[in-house]
C-alpha atoms as a PDB file:
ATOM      1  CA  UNK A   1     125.577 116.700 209.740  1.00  0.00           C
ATOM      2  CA  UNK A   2     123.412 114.974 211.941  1.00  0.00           C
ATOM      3  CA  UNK A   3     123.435 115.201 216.045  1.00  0.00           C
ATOM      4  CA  UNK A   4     123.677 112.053 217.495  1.00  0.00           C
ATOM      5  CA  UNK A   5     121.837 111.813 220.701  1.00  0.00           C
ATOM      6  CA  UNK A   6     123.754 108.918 221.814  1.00  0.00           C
ATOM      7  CA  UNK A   7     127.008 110.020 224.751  1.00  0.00           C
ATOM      8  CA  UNK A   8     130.380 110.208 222.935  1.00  0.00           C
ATOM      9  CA  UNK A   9     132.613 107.119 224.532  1.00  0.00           C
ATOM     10  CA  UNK A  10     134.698 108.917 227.239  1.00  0.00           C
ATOM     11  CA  UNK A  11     137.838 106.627 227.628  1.00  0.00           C
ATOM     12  CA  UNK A  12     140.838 106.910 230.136  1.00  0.00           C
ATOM     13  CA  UNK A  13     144.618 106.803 228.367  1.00  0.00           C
ATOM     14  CA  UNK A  14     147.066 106.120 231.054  1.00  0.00           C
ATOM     15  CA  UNK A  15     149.846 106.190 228.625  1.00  0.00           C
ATOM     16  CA  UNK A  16     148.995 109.486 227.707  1.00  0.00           C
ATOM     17  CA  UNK A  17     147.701 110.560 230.894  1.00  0.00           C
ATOM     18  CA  UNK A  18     144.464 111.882 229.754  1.00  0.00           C
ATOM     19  CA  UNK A  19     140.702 111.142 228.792  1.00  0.00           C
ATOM     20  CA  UNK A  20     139.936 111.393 225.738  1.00  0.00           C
ATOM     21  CA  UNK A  21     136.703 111.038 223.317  1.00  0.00           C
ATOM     22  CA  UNK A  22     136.874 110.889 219.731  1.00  0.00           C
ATOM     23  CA  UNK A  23     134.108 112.545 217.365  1.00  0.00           C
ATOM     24  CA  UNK A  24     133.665 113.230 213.793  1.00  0.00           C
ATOM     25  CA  UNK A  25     137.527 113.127 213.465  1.00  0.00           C
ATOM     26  CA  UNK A  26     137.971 114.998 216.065  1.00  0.00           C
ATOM     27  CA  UNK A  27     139.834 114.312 219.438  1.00  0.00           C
ATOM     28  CA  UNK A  28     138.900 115.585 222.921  1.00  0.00           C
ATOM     29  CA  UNK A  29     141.058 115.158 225.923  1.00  0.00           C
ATOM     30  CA  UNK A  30     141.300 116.028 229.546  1.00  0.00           C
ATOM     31  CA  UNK A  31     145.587 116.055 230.607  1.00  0.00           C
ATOM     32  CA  UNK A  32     145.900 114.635 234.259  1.00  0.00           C
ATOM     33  CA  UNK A  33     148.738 114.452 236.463  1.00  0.00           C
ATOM     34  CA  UNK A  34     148.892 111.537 238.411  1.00  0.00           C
ATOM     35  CA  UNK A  35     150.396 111.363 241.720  1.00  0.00           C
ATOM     36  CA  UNK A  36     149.924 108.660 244.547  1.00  0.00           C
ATOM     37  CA  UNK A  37     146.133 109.061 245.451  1.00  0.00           C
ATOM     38  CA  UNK A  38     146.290 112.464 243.604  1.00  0.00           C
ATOM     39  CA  UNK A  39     144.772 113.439 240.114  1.00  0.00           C
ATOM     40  CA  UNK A  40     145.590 116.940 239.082  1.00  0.00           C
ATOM     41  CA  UNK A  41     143.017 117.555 235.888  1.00  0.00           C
ATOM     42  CA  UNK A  42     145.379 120.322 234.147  1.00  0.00           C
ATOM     43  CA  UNK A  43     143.769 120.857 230.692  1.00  0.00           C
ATOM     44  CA  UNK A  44     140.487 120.010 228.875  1.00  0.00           C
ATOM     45  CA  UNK A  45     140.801 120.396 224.929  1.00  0.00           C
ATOM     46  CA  UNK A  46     137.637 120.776 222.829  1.00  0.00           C
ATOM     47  CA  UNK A  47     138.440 120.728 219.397  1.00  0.00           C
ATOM     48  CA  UNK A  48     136.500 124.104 217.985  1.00  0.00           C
ATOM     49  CA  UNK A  49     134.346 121.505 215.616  1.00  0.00           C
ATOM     50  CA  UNK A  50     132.436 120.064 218.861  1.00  0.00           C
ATOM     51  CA  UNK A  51     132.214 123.079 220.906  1.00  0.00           C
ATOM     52  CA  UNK A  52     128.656 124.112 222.179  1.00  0.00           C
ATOM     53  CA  UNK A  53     127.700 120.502 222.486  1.00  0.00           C
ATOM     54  CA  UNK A  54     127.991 120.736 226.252  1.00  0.00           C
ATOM     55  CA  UNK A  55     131.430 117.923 225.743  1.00  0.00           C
ATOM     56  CA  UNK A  56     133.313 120.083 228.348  1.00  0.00           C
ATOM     57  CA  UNK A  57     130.475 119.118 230.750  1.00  0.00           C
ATOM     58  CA  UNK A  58     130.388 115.061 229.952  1.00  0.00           C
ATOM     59  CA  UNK A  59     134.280 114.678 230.168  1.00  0.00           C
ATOM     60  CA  UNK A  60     134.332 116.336 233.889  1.00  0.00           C
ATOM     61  CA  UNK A  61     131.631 114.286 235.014  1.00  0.00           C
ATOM     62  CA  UNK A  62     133.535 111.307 233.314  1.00  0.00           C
ATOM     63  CA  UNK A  63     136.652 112.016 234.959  1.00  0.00           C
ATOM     64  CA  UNK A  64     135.130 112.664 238.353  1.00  0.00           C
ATOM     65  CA  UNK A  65     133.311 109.919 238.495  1.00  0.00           C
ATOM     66  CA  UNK A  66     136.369 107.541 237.378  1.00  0.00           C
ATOM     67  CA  UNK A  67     138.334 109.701 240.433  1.00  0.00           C
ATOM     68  CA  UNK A  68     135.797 108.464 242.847  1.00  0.00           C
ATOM     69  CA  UNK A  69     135.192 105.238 241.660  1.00  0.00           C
ATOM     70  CA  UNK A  70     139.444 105.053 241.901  1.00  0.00           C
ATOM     71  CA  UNK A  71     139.351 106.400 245.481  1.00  0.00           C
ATOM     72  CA  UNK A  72     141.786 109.246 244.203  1.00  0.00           C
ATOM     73  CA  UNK A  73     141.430 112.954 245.428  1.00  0.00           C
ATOM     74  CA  UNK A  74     141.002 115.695 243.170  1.00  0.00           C
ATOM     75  CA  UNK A  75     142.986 119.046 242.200  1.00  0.00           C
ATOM     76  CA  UNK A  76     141.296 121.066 239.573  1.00  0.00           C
ATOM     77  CA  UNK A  77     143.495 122.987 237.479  1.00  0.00           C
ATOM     78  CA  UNK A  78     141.908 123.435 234.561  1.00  0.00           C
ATOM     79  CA  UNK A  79     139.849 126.140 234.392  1.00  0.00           C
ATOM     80  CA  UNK A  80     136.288 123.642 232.938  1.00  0.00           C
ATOM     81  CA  UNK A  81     136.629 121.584 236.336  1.00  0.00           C
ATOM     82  CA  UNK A  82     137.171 124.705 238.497  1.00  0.00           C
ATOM     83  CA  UNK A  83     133.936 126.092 237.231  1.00  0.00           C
ATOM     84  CA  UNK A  84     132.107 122.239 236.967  1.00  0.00           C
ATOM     85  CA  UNK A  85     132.946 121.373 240.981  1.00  0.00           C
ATOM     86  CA  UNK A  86     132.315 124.984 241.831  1.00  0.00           C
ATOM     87  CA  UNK A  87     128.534 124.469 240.260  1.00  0.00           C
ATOM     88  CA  UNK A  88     128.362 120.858 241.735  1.00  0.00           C
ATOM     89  CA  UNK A  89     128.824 120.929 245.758  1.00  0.00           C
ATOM     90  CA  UNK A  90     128.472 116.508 245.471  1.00  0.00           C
ATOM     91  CA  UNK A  91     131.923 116.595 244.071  1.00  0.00           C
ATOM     92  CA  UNK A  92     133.781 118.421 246.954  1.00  0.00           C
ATOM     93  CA  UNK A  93     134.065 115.797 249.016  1.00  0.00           C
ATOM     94  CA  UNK A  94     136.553 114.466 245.877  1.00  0.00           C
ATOM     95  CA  UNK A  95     138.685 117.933 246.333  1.00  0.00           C
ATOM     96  CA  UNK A  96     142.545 117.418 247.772  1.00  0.00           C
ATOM     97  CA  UNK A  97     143.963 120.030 250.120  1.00  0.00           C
ATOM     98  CA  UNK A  98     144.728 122.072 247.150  1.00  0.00           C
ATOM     99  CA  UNK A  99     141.894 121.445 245.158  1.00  0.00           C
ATOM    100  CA  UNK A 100     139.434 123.558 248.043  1.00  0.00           C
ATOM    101  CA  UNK A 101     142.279 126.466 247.274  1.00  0.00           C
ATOM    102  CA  UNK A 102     141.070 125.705 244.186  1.00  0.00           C
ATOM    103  CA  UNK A 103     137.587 126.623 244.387  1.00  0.00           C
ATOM    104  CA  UNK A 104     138.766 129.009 247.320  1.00  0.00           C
ATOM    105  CA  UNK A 105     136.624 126.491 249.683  1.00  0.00           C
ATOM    106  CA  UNK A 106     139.844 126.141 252.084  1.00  0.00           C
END
Protein backbone atom coordinates (compact mmCIF):
# COMPACT_ATOMS: atom_id res chain seq x y z
CA UNK A 1 0.00 0.00 0.00
CA UNK A 2 0.94 3.31 -0.84
CA UNK A 3 0.40 6.65 1.50
CA UNK A 4 -1.29 9.15 -0.23
CA UNK A 5 -0.20 12.55 0.75
CA UNK A 6 -3.26 14.10 -0.48
CA UNK A 7 -6.20 15.02 2.83
CA UNK A 8 -8.90 12.30 2.96
CA UNK A 9 -12.39 14.24 1.90
CA UNK A 10 -13.96 15.05 5.34
CA UNK A 11 -17.77 15.34 4.55
CA UNK A 12 -20.74 16.33 6.91
CA UNK A 13 -23.94 13.65 6.93
CA UNK A 14 -26.82 15.40 8.45
CA UNK A 15 -28.95 12.41 8.00
CA UNK A 16 -26.72 10.50 9.95
CA UNK A 17 -25.59 13.14 12.13
CA UNK A 18 -21.97 12.67 11.71
CA UNK A 19 -18.72 13.42 9.59
CA UNK A 20 -17.48 11.00 7.99
CA UNK A 21 -14.34 10.19 5.55
CA UNK A 22 -14.02 7.18 3.61
CA UNK A 23 -10.51 5.39 2.95
CA UNK A 24 -9.30 2.24 1.52
CA UNK A 25 -12.79 0.74 2.32
CA UNK A 26 -12.82 1.97 5.31
CA UNK A 27 -15.28 4.48 7.03
CA UNK A 28 -14.44 7.17 9.62
CA UNK A 29 -17.01 9.16 11.43
CA UNK A 30 -17.41 11.75 14.09
CA UNK A 31 -21.44 11.22 15.84
CA UNK A 32 -22.83 14.80 16.68
CA UNK A 33 -25.79 15.79 18.46
CA UNK A 34 -27.39 18.64 17.16
CA UNK A 35 -29.31 21.00 19.16
CA UNK A 36 -30.39 24.69 18.33
CA UNK A 37 -26.93 26.53 18.09
CA UNK A 38 -25.44 23.45 19.91
CA UNK A 39 -23.16 20.60 18.47
CA UNK A 40 -22.34 17.96 20.98
CA UNK A 41 -19.29 15.85 19.11
CA UNK A 42 -20.06 12.42 21.08
CA UNK A 43 -17.88 9.82 19.27
CA UNK A 44 -14.98 9.74 16.74
CA UNK A 45 -14.53 6.15 15.07
CA UNK A 46 -11.20 5.27 13.42
CA UNK A 47 -11.44 2.14 11.81
CA UNK A 48 -8.12 0.14 13.27
CA UNK A 49 -6.87 -0.02 9.34
CA UNK A 50 -6.20 3.95 9.35
CA UNK A 51 -5.09 4.44 12.80
CA UNK A 52 -1.65 6.24 13.32
CA UNK A 53 -2.28 8.37 10.31
CA UNK A 54 -3.01 11.33 12.54
CA UNK A 55 -7.17 10.99 10.94
CA UNK A 56 -8.39 11.62 14.56
CA UNK A 57 -6.57 14.99 14.26
CA UNK A 58 -8.00 16.10 10.54
CA UNK A 59 -11.70 15.17 11.41
CA UNK A 60 -11.63 17.56 14.71
CA UNK A 61 -10.18 20.28 12.90
CA UNK A 62 -12.85 19.51 10.12
CA UNK A 63 -15.62 19.56 12.41
CA UNK A 64 -14.49 22.63 14.29
CA UNK A 65 -13.97 24.53 11.65
CA UNK A 66 -17.52 23.61 9.98
CA UNK A 67 -18.88 24.60 13.85
CA UNK A 68 -17.44 28.00 13.42
CA UNK A 69 -18.02 28.59 10.03
CA UNK A 70 -21.97 27.47 11.17
CA UNK A 71 -21.88 29.93 14.10
CA UNK A 72 -22.74 26.83 16.40
CA UNK A 73 -21.12 26.37 19.94
CA UNK A 74 -19.30 23.44 20.85
CA UNK A 75 -19.60 20.52 23.60
CA UNK A 76 -16.87 18.00 23.40
CA UNK A 77 -17.78 14.69 24.46
CA UNK A 78 -15.73 12.57 22.86
CA UNK A 79 -12.76 11.94 24.40
CA UNK A 80 -10.33 12.96 20.65
CA UNK A 81 -11.97 16.59 20.85
CA UNK A 82 -11.53 16.88 24.65
CA UNK A 83 -7.86 16.29 24.22
CA UNK A 84 -7.71 18.33 20.47
CA UNK A 85 -9.41 21.80 22.10
CA UNK A 86 -7.52 21.16 25.29
CA UNK A 87 -4.07 21.31 23.02
CA UNK A 88 -5.59 24.16 20.82
CA UNK A 89 -6.57 27.36 23.11
CA UNK A 90 -7.98 29.14 19.29
CA UNK A 91 -10.86 26.79 19.57
CA UNK A 92 -12.24 27.81 23.06
CA UNK A 93 -13.85 30.58 22.09
CA UNK A 94 -16.17 27.70 20.06
CA UNK A 95 -16.77 25.89 23.68
CA UNK A 96 -20.68 26.05 25.07
CA UNK A 97 -21.26 26.43 28.79
CA UNK A 98 -20.69 22.80 29.10
CA UNK A 99 -18.09 22.33 26.78
CA UNK A 100 -15.44 24.65 29.32
CA UNK A 101 -16.74 21.81 32.05
CA UNK A 102 -15.49 19.95 29.49
CA UNK A 103 -12.00 20.87 29.39
CA UNK A 104 -12.55 21.91 33.17
CA UNK A 105 -11.97 25.69 31.78
CA UNK A 106 -15.38 26.80 33.63
Amino acid sequence: MSETSTAPVIRDNPAANRFETEIEGHMAKVEYKLDGKTITFEHTIIPEALQGRGLAGQLASTCLSSARERGLSVTPVCQVFINYMKKRPETHDLLSPEGQKSLELG
